[in-house]
Every structure is written in structure tokens, then in C-alpha cells.
N, C-alpha and C. Protein backbone atom coordinates (compact mmCIF):
# COMPACT_ATOMS: atom_id res chain seq x y z
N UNK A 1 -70.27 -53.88 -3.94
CA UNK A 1 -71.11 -54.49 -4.95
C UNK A 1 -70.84 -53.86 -6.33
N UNK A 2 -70.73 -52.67 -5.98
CA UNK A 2 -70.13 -52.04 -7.47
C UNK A 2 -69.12 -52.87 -8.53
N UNK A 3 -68.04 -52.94 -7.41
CA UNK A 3 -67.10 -53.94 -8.34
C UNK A 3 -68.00 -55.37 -9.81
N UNK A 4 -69.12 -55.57 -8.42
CA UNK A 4 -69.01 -56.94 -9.07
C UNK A 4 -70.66 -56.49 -10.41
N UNK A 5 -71.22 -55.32 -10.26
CA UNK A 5 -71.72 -55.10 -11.48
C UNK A 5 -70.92 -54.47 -12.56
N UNK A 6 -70.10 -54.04 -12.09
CA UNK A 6 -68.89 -53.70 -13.45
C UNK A 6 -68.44 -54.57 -13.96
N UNK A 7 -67.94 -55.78 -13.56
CA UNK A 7 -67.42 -56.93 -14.25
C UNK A 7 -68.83 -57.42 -14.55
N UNK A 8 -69.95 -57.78 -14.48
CA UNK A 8 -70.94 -58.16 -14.83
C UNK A 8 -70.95 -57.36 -15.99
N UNK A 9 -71.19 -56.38 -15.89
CA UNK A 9 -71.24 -55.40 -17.93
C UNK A 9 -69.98 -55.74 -18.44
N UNK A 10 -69.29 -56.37 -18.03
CA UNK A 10 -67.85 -55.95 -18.61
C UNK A 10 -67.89 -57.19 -19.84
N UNK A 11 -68.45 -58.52 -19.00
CA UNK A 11 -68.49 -59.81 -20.02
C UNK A 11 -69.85 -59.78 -19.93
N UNK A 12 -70.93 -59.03 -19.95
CA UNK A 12 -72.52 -58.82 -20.65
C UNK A 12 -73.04 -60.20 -19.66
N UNK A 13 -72.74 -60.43 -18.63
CA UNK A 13 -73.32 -61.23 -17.89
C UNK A 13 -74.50 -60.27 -17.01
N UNK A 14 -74.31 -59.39 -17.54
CA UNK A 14 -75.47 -58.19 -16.55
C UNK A 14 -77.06 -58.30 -17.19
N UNK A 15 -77.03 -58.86 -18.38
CA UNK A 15 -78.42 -59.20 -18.91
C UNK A 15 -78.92 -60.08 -17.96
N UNK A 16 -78.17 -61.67 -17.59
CA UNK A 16 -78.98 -62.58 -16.94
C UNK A 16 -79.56 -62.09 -15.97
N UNK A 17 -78.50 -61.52 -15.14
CA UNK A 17 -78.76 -60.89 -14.13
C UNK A 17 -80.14 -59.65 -14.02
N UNK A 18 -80.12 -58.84 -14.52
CA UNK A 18 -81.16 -58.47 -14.77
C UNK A 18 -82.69 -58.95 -15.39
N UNK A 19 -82.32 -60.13 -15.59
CA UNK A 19 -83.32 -61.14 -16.11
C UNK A 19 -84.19 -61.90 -15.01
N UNK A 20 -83.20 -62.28 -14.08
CA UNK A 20 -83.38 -63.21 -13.04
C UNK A 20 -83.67 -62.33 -12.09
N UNK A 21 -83.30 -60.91 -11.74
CA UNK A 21 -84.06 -60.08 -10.62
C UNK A 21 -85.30 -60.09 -10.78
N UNK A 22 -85.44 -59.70 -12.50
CA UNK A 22 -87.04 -59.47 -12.77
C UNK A 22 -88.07 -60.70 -12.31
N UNK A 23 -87.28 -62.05 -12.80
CA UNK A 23 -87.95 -62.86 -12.50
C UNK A 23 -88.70 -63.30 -11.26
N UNK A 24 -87.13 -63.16 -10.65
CA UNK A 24 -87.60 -62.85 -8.89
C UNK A 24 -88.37 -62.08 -8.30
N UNK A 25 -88.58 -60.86 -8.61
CA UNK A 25 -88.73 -59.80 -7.99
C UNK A 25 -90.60 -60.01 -8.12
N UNK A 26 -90.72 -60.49 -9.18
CA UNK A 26 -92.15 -60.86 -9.48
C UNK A 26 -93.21 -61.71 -9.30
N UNK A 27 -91.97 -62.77 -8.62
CA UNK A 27 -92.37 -63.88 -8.21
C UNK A 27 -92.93 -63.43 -6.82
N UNK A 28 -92.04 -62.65 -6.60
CA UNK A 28 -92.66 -62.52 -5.29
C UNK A 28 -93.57 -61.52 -4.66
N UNK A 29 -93.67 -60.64 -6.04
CA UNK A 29 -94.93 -59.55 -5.63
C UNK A 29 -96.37 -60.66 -6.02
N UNK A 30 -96.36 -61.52 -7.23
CA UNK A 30 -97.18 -62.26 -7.22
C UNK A 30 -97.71 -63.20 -5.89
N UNK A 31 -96.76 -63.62 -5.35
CA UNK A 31 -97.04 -64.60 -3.90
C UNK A 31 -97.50 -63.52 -2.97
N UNK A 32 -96.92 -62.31 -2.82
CA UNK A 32 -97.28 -61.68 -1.42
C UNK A 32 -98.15 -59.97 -1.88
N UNK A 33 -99.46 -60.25 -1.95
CA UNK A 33 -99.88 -59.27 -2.45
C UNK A 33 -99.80 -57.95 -1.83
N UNK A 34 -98.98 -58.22 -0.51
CA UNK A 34 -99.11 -57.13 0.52
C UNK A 34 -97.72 -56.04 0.66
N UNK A 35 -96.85 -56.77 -0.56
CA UNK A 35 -95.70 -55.73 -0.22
C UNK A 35 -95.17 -55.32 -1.81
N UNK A 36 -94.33 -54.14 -1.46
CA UNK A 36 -94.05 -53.48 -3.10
C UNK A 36 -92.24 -53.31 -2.59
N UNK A 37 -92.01 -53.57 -3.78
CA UNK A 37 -90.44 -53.83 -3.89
C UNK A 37 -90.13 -52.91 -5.02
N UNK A 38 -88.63 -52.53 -4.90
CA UNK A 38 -87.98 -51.75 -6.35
C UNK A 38 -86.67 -52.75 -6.77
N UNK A 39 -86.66 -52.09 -7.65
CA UNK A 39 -85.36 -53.10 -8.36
C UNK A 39 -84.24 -52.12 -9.07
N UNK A 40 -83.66 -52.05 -8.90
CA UNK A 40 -82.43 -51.22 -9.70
C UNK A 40 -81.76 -51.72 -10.94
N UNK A 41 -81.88 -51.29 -12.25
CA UNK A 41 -81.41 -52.26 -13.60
C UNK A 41 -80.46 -51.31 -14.29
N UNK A 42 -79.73 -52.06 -14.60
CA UNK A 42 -78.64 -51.67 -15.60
C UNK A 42 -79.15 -50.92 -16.60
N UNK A 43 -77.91 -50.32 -17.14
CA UNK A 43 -77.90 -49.32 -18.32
C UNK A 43 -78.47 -50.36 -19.75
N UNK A 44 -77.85 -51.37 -19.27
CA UNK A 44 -77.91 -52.21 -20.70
C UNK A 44 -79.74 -53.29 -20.74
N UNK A 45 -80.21 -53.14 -19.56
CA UNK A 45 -81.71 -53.49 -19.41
C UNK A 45 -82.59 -52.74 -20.67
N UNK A 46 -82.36 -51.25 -20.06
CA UNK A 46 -82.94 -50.08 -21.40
C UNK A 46 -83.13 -50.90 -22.50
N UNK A 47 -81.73 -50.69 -23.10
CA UNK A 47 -81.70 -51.08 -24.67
C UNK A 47 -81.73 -52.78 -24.68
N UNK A 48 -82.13 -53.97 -24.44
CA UNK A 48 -82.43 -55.61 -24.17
C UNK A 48 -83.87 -55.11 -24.24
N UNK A 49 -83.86 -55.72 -25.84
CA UNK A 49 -85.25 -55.85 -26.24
C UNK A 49 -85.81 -57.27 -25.52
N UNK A 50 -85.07 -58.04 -25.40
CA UNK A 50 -85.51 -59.35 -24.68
C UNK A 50 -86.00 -59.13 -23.42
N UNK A 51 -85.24 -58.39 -22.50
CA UNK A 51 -85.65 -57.76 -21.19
C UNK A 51 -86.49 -56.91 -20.99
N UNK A 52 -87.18 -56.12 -22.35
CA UNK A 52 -88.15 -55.51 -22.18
C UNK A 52 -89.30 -55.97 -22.28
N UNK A 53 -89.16 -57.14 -23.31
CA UNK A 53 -90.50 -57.37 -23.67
C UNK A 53 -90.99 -58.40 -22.28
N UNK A 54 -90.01 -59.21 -21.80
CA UNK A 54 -90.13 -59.70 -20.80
C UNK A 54 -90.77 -58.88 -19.53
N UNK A 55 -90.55 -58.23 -19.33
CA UNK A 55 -90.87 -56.71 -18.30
C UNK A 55 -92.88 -56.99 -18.82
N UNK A 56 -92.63 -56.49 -20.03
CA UNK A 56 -94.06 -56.26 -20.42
C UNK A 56 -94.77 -57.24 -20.18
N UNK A 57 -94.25 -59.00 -20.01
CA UNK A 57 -95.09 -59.84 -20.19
C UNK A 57 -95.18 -60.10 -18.83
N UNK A 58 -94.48 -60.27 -17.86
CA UNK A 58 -94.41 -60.41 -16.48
C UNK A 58 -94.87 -59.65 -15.88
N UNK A 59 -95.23 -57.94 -16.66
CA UNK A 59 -96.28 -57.05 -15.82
C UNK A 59 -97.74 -56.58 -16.31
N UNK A 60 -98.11 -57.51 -16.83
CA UNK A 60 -99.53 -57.30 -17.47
C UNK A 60 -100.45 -57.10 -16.16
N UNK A 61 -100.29 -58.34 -15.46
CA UNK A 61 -101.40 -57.96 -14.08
C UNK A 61 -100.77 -56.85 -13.57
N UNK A 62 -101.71 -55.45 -13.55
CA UNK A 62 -101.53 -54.20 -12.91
C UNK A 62 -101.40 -54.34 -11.41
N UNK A 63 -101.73 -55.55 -10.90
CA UNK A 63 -101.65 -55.44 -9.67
C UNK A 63 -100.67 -55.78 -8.98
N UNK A 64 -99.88 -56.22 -9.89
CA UNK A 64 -98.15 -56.31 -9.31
C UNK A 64 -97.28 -55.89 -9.72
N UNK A 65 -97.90 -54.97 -11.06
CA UNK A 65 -97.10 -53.86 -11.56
C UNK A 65 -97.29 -52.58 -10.93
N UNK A 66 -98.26 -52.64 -10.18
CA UNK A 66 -98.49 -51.22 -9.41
C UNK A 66 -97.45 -51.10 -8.08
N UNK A 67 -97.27 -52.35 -8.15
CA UNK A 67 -96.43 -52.46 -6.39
C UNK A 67 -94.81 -53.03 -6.80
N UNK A 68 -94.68 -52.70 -7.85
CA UNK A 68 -92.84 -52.55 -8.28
C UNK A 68 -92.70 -51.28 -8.64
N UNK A 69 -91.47 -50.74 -8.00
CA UNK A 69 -90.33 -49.71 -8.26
C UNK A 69 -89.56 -50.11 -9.22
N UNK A 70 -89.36 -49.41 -10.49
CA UNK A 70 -87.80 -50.09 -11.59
C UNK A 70 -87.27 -48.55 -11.40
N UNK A 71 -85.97 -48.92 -10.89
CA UNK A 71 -85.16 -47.56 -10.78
C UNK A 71 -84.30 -47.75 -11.61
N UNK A 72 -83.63 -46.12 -12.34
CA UNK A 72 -82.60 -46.42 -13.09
C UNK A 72 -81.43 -45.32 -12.87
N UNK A 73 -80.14 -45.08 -12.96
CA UNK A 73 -79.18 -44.23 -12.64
C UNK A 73 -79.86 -42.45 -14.17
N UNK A 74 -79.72 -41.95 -12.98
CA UNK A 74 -79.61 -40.22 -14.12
C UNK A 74 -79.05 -40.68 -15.08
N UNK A 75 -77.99 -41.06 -15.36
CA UNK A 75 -76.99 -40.75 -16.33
C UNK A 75 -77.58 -42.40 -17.35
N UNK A 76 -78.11 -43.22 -17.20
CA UNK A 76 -79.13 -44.30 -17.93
C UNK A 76 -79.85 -43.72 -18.35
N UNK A 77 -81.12 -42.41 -17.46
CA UNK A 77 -81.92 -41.80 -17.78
C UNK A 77 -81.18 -40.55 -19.02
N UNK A 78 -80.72 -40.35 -18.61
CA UNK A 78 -80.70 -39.01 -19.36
C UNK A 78 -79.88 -39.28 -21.19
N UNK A 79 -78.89 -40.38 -20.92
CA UNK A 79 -78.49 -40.60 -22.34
C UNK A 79 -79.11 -41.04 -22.85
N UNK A 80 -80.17 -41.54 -22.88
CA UNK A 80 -81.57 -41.84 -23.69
C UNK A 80 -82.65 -41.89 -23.21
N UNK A 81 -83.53 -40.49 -23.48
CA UNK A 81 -84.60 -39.97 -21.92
C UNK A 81 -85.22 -40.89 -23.19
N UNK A 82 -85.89 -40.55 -24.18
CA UNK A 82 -86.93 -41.12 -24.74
C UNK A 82 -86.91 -42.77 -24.58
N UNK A 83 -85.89 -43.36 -24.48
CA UNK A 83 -86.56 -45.10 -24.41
C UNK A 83 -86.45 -45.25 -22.47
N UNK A 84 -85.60 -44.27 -22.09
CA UNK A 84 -85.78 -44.62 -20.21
C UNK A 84 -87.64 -44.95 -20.27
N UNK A 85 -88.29 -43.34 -21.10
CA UNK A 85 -89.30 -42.98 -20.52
C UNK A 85 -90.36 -44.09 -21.27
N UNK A 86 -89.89 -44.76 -22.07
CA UNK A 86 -91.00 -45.95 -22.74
C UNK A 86 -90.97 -46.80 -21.71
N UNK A 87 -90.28 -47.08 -20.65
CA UNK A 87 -89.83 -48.54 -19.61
C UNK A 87 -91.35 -47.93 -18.90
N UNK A 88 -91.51 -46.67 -18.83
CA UNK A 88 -92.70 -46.08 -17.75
C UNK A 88 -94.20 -46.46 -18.36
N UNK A 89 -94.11 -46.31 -19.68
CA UNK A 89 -95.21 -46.44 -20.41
C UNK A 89 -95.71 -48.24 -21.16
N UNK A 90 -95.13 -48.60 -20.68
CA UNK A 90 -95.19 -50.32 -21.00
C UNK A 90 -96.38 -51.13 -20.46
């Protein structure tokens, strides 16, 4: 799978993609109140102001923001701890 998120950043097709997990991923904590899922997002999610604000608007109900995981790689985290750590505070 690696391969195919590297070529995904490579031609910035990794936004949709990260767009459409979120979408998904929410859809379906909304339908099934009984289970909590994580999602793993790109380096380039961070900095996609579009993808953030989206994040914010798709997780207003706490109650399906409480039951998502957003994971991100150390090395996402750490080259820019201060906006990783705003994704927490949203």
C-alpha cells in the first residue's frame, strides 16, 4: 500500500483521498453509534486548510468525535508539533 500512497502525494491526489476517508469514516461512526474507528492521514492533511476545516465541521457532534482515532506518522508530528497538536484541539 505504501507504493500506492507515495504516488498519491506524488500527483497531490492524496488530498481527495484523505477527504473521502474522512467522509467515510464519519459516515459511519454517525450510522453505528456502537463502534470507534481510526484513520491514518497524510502529512499533507496537517497543512489542507480545506481538510481541516472540514474535520471541524464533520466533528462538531462530540459523539462521533469521541469515537474516532486520527493518527499521524512521528515524523508528520514532529516537523510541525504545533499545527499536528491544533488537529487535537479542534
Amino acid at each position: 500500500i505504501g507504493a500506492y500512497i507515495e504516488a498519491a502525494e506524488k500527483f497531490r491526489f492524496i488530498n481527495t483521498i484523505d477527504e473521502l476517508v474522512l467522509d467515510l469514516v464519519v459516515k459511519e461512526l454517525t450510522k453505528y453509534s456502537d463502534i470507534n474507528l481510526s484513520v491514518n492521514i497524510s502529512a499533507f492533511a496537517i497543512s489542507n486548510i480545506a481538510w481541516m476545516k472540514k474535520a471541524q465541521d464533520l466533528l462538531k457532534d462530540r459523539s462521533v468525535a469521541s469515537r474516532l482515532i486520527i493518527e499521524i506518522t512521528e515524523t508528520v508530528a514532529h516537523k510541525d508539533f504545533k499545527k499536528s497538536k491544533s488537529i487535537f484541539h479542534a
